[in-house]
N, C-alpha and C. Protein backbone atom coordinates (compact mmCIF):
# COMPACT_ATOMS: atom_id res chain seq x y z
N UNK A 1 -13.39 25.45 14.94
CA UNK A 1 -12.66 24.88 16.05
C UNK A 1 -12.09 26.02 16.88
N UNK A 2 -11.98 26.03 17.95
CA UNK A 2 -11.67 27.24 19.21
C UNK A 2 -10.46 26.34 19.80
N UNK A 3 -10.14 25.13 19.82
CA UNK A 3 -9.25 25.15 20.91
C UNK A 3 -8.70 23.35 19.97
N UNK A 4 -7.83 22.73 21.19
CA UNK A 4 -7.22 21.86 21.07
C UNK A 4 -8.24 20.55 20.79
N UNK A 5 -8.78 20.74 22.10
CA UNK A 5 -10.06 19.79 22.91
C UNK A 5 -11.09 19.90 21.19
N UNK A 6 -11.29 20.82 20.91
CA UNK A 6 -12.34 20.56 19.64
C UNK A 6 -11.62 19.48 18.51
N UNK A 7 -10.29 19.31 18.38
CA UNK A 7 -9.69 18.50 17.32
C UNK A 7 -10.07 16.88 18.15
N UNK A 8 -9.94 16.93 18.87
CA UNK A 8 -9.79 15.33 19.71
C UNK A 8 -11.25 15.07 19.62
N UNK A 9 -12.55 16.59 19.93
CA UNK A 9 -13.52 15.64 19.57
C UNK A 9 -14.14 15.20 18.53
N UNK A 10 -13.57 16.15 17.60
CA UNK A 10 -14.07 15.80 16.11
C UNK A 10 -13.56 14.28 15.26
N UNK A 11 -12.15 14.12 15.85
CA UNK A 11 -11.41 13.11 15.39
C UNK A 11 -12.17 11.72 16.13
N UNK A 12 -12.75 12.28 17.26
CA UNK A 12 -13.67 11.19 17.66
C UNK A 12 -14.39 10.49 16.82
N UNK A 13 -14.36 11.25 15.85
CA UNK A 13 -16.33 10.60 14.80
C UNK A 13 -15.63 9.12 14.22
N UNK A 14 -13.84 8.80 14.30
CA UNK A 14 -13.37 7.26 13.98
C UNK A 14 -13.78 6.80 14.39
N UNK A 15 -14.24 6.87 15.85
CA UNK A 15 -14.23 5.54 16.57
C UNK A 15 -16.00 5.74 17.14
N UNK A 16 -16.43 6.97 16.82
CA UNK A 16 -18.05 6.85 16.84
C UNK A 16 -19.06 6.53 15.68
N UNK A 17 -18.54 6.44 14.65
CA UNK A 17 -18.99 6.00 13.15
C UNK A 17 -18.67 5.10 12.63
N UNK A 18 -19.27 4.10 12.95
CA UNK A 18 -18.73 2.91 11.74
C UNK A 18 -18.98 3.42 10.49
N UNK A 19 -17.49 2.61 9.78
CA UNK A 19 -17.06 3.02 8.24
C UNK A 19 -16.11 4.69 7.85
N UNK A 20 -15.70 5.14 9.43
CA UNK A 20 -14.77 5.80 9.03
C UNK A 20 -13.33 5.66 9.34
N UNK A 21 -12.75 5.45 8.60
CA UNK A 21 -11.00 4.78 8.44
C UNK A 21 -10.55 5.97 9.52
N UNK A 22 -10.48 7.44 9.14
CA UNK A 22 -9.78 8.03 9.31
C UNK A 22 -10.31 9.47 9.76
N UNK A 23 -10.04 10.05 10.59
CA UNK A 23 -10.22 11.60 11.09
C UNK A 23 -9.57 12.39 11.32
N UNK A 24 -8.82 13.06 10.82
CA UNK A 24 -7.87 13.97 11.01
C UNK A 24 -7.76 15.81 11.10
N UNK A 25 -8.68 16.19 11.76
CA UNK A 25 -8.54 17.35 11.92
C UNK A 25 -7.38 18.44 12.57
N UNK A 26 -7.12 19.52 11.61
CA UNK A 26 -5.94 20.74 12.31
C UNK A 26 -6.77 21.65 12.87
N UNK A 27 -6.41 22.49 14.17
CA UNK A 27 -6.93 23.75 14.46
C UNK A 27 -6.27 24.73 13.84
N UNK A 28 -4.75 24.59 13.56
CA UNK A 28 -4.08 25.70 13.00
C UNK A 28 -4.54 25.91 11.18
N UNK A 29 -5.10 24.83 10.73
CA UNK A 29 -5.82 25.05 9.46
C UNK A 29 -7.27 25.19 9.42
N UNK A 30 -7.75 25.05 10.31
CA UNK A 30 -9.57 25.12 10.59
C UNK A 30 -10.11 23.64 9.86
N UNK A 31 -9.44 23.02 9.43
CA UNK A 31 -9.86 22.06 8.70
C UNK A 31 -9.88 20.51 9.09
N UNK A 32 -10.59 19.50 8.09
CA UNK A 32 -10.64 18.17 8.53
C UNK A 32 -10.96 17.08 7.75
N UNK A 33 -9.80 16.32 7.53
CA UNK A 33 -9.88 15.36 6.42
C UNK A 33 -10.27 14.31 6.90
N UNK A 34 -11.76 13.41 6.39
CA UNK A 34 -12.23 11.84 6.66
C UNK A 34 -12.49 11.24 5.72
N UNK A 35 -11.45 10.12 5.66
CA UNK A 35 -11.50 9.24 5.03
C UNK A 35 -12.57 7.98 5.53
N UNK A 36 -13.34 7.41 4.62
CA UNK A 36 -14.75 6.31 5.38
C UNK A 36 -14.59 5.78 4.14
N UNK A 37 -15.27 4.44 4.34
CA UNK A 37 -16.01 3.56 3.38
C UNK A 37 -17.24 4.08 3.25
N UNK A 38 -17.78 3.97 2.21
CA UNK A 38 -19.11 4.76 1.57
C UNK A 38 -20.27 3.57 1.33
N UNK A 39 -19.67 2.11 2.01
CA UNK A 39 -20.27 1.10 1.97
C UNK A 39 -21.22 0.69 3.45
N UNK A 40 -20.09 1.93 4.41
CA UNK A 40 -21.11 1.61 6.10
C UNK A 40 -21.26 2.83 6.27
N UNK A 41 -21.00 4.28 5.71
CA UNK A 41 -21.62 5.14 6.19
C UNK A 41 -21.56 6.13 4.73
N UNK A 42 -22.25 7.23 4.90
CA UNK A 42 -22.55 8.37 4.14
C UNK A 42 -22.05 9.98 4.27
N UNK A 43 -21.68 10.19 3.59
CA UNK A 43 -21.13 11.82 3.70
C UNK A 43 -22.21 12.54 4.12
N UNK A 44 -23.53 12.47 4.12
CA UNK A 44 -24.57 13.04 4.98
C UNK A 44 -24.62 12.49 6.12
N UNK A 45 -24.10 11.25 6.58
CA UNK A 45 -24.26 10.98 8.08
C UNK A 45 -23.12 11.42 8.63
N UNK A 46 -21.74 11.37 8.40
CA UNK A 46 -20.87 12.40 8.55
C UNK A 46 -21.30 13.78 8.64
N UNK A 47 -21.47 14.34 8.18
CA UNK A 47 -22.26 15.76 8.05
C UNK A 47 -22.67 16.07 9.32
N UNK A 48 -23.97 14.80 9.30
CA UNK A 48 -24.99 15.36 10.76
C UNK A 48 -24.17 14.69 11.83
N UNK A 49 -23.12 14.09 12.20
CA UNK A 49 -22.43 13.75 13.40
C UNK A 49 -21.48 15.30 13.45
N UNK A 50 -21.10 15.82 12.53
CA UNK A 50 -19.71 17.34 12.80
C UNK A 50 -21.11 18.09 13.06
N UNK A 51 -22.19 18.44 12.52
CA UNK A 51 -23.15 19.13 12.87
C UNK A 51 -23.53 18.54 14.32
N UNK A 52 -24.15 17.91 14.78
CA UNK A 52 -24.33 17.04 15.88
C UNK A 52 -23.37 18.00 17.52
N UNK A 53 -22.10 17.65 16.67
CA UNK A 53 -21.14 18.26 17.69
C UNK A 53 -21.16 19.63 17.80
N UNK A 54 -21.56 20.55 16.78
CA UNK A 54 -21.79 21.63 17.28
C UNK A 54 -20.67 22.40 16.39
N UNK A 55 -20.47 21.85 14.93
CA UNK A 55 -19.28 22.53 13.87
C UNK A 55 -20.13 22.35 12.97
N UNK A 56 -19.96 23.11 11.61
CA UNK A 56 -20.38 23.44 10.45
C UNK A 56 -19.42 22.98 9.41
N UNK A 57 -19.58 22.16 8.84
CA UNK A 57 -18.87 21.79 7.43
C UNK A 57 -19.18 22.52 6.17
N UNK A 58 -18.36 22.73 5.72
CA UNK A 58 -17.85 23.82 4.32
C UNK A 58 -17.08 23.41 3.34
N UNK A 59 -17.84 23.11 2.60
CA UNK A 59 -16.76 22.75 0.94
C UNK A 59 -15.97 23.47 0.93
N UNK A 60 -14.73 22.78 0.08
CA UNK A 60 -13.84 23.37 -0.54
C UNK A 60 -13.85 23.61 -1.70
């Protein structure tokens, strides 16, 4: 994440993904917690939507 504008669009993926409750990304932590139902979407389709946008996801 580089800026402000990158948190608002990542937090976007709530309301562009069905089955995700929750998006909560910090810039001051580099990080981003989503909470989804695993019943309408997949942690690989998550994946390729933060990939999609142009960020790289990294285990913890």
């Amino acid at each position: 994440m580089h800026c402000s504008a990158c948190v608002m669009k990542l937090e976007g993926l709530e309301d562009d993904l069905p089955g995700v409750k929750r998006a909560e990304a910090s810039y001051q932590k580099q990080s981003m917690l989503v909470e989804y139902d695993d019943s309408k979407v997949s942690e690989e389709e998550i994946r390729k939507a933060i990939d999609e946008l142009g960020y790289t996801v990294e285990d913890l």
